[in-house]
Protein backbone atom coordinates (compact mmCIF):
# COMPACT_ATOMS: atom_id res chain seq x y z
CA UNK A 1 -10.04 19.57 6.11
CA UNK A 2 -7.16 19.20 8.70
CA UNK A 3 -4.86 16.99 7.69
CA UNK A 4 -3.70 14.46 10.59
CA UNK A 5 -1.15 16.08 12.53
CA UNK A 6 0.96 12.75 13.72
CA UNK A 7 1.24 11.62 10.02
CA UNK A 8 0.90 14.08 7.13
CA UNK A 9 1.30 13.02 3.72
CA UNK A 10 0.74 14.13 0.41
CA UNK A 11 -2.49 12.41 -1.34
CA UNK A 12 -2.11 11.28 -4.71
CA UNK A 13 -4.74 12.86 -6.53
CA UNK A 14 -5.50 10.10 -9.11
CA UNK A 15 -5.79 7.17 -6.33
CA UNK A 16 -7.84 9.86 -3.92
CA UNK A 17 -10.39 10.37 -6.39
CA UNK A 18 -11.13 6.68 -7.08
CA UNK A 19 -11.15 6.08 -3.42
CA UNK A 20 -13.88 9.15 -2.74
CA UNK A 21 -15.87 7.95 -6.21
CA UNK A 22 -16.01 4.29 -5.85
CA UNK A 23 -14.92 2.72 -2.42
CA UNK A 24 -17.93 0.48 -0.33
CA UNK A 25 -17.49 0.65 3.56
CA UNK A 26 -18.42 -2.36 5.37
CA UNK A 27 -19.62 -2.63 9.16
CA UNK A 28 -17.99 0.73 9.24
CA UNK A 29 -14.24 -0.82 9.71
CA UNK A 30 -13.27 -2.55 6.30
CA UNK A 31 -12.90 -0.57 2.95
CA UNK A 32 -13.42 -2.02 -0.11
CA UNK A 33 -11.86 -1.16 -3.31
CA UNK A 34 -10.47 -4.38 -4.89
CA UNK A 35 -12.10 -3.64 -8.01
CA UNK A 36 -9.23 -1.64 -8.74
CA UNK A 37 -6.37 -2.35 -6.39
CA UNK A 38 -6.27 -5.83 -5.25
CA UNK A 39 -8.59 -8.17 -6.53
CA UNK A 40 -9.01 -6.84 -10.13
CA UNK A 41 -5.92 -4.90 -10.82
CA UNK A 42 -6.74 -1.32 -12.38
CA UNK A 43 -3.31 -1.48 -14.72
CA UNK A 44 -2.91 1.79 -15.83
CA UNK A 45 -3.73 3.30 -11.99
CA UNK A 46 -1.64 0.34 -10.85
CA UNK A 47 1.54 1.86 -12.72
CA UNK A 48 0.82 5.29 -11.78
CA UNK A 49 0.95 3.97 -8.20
CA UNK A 50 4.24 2.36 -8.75
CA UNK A 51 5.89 5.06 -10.53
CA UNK A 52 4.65 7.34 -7.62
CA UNK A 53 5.63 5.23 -4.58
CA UNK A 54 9.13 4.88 -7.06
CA UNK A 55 9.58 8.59 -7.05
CA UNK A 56 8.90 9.07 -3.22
CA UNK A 57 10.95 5.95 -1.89
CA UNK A 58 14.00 7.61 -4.15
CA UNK A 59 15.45 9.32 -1.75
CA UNK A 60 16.44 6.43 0.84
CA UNK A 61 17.77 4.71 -2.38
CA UNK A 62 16.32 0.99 -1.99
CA UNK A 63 17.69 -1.84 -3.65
CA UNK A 64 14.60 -4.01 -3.13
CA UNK A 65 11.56 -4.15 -2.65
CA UNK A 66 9.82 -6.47 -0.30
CA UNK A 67 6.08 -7.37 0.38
CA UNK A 68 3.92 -10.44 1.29
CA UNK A 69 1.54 -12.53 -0.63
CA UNK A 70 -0.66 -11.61 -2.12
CA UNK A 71 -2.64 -8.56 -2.65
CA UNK A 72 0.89 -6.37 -1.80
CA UNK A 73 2.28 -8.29 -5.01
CA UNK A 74 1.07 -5.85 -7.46
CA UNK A 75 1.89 -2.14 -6.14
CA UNK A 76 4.89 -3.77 -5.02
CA UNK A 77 5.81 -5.29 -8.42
CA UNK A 78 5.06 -1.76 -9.76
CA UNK A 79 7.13 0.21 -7.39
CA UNK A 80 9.99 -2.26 -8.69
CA UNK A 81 9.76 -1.93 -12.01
CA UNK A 82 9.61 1.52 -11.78
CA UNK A 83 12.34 1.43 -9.38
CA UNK A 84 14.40 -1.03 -11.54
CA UNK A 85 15.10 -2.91 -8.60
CA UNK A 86 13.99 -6.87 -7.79
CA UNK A 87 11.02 -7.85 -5.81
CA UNK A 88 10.90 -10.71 -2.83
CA UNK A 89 7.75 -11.67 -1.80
CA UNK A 90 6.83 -13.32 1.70
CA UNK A 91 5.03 -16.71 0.75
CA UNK A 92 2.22 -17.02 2.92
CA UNK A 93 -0.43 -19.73 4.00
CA UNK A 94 1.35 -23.39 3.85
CA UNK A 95 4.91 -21.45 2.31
CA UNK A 96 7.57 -24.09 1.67
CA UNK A 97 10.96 -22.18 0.68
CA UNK A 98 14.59 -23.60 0.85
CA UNK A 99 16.15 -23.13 4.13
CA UNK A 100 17.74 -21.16 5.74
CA UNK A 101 14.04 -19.53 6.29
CA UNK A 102 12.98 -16.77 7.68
CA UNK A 103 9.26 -16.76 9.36
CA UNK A 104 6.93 -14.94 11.32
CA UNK A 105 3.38 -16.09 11.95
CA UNK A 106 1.00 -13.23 11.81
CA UNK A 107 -2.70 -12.72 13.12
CA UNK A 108 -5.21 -11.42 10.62
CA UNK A 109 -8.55 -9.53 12.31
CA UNK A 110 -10.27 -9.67 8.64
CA UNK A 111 -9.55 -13.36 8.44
CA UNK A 112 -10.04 -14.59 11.89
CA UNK A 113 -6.66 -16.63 11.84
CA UNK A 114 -2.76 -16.77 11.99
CA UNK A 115 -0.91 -16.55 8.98
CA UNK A 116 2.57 -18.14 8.60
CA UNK A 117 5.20 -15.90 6.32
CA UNK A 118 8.55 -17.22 4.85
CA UNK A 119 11.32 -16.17 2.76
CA UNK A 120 13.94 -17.60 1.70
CA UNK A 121 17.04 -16.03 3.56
CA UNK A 122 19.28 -15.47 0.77
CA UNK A 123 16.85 -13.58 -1.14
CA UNK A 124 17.34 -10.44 1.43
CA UNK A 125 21.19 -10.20 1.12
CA UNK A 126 22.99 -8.65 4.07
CA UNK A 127 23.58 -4.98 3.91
CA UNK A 128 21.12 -4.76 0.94
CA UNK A 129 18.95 -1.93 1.41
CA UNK A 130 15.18 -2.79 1.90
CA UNK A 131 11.67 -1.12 0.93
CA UNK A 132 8.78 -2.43 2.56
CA UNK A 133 5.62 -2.15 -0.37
CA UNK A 134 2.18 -3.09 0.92
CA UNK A 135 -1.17 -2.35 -0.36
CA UNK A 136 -2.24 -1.76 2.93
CA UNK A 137 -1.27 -0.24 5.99
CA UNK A 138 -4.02 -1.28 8.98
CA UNK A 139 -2.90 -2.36 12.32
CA UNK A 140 1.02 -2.97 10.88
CA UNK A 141 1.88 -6.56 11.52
CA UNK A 142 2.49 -7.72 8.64
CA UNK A 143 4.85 -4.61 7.43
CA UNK A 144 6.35 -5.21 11.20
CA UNK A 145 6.70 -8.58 10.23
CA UNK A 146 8.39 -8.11 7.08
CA UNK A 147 11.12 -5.39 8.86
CA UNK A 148 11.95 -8.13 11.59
CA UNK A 149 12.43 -10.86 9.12
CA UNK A 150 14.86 -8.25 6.95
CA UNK A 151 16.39 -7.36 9.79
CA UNK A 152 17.13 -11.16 10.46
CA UNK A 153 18.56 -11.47 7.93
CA UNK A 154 21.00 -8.37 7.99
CA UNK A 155 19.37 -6.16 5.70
CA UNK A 156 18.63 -2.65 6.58
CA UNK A 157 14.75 -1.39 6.11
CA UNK A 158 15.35 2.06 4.66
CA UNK A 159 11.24 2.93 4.34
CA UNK A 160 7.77 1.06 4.40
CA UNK A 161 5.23 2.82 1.56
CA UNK A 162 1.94 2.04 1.24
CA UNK A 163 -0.65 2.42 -1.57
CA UNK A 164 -3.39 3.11 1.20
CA UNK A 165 -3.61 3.98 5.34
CA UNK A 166 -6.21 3.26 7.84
CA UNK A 167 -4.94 5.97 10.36
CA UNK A 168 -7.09 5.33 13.33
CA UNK A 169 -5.85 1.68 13.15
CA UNK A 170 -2.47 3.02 14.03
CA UNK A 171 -0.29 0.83 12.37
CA UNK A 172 2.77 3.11 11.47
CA UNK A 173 3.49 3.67 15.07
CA UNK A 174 5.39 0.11 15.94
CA UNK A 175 7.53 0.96 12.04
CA UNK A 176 8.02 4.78 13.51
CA UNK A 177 9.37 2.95 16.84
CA UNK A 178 12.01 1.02 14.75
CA UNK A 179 13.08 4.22 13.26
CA UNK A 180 11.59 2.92 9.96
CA UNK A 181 10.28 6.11 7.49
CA UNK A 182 6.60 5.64 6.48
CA UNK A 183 5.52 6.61 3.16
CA UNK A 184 1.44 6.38 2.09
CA UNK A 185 0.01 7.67 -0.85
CA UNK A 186 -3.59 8.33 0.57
CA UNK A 187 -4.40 8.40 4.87
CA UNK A 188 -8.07 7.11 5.75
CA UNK A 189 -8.55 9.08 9.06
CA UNK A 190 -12.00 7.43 9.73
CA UNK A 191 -15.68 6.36 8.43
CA UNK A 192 -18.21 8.93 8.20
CA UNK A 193 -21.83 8.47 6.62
CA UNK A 194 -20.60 5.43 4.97
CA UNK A 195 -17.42 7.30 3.10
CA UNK A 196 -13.77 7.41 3.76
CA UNK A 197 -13.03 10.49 5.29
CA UNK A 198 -8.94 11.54 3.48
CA UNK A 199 -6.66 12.69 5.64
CA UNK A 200 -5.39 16.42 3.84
CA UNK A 201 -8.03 16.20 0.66
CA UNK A 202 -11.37 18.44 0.39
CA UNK A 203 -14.83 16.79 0.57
C-alpha cells in the first residue's frame, strides 16, 4: 500500500494490528475501538503506547504534556510517565478552575454541541516546553485549541502526537500551519468495505 504522501509516519505494529483485528466502523465516518483505547483502557497496550509516543516526542525534549478531558487522559498520562514529565489536562464540560483561566469553546461533530475547555494558567508555565497528547486526531480543534491556549499562556508547543489519525479529516493541517510537528502512531486514510484502510501497513 502507498503510504500518504502529505503525512507519512511510521505505524506501530502492536496498535495497527488491534486496529485491523478488532475496530467497528460506523455510518462509514466514526471508528470504534474503545474497548481498548478509550472507554475500557487496554493497560498493557496503553503503556506500550506511552512508552512509544515517549520515545518519538524525545527529540523536541517536552517538559509537559498536555491533553483535554477525557478520553486523551490515558495515552497522555502514559506518554508522561514514560516521559517523566507532569501532565495538565483541559477540564471540559461545566470546568471551574482558579483564575487566571485559559478557555476555548470547541465544536464537537460526534456530539452535536460546543464544548467549553479551561486550564488553569499557571499550570502551563511560560517558556515551559509543551507536548500536545490526544487519543485522537480528526478534524484538529481540540489539539488547535490546546496550542492556542499554551501559547496564551507563553509556553512554546514543541509537537502534537497522537495515538490514532483520521487523515481524510485533515486535522494536522491548521497544527502544520502553526509550525507545530505532528507525531501519530497509526494514519486512517479512509473506510473501505467496512475496515480502516492504514496509511503505510499491508492488508
Amino acid at each position: 500500500m502507498t503510504r500518504t504522501r502529505a503525512a507519512p509516519c511510521d505505524p506501530f505494529p502492536i496498535l495497527v494490528e488491534r486496529i485491523g483485528q478488532e475496530a467497528v466502523i460506523v455510518d462509514d465516518r466514526i471508528i470504534k475501538i474503545d474497548h481498548f483505547l478509550n472507554h475500557r483502557i487496554d493497560t498493557d497496550l496503553m503503556q506500550a503506547i506511552g512508552a512509544e509516543l515517549a520515545n518519538r516526542l524525545a527529540p523536541f525534549q517536552p517538559d509537559l504534556i498536555l491533553t483535554a478531558e477525557a478520553s486523551g487522559i490515558p495515552p497522555a498520562l502514559a506518554t508522561a510517565f514514560a516521559c517523566r514529565v507532569p501532565m495538565v489536562y483541559a477540564k471540559k464540560y461545566d470546568p471551574a478552575v482558579p483564575a487566571p483561566a485559559l478557555t476555548r469553546r470547541v465544536p464537537s461533530p460526534t456530539k452535536g454541541r460546543e464544548t467549553l475547555l479551561a486550564i488553569t494558567a499557571r499550570f502551563l508555565p511560560a517558556g515551559s516546553r509543551v507536548a500536545i497528547v490526544d487519543d485522537f486526531l480528526a478534524n484538529g480543534r481540540t489539539a488547535l485549541a490546546l496550542a492556542e491556549m499554551a501559547h496564551e499562556a507563553g509556553a512554546n508547543v514543541v509537537a502534537a502526537a497522537f495515538v490514532v489519525e483520521k487523515l481524510f479529516q485533515r486535522g494536522r493541517d491548521p497544527l502544520v500551519a502553526l509550525g507545530i510537528p505532528v507525531i501519530t502512531l497509526a494514519q486512517i486514510e479512509r473506510f473501505a468495505g467496512g475496515r480502516p484502510v492504514i496509511a503505510g501497513w499491508p492488508g
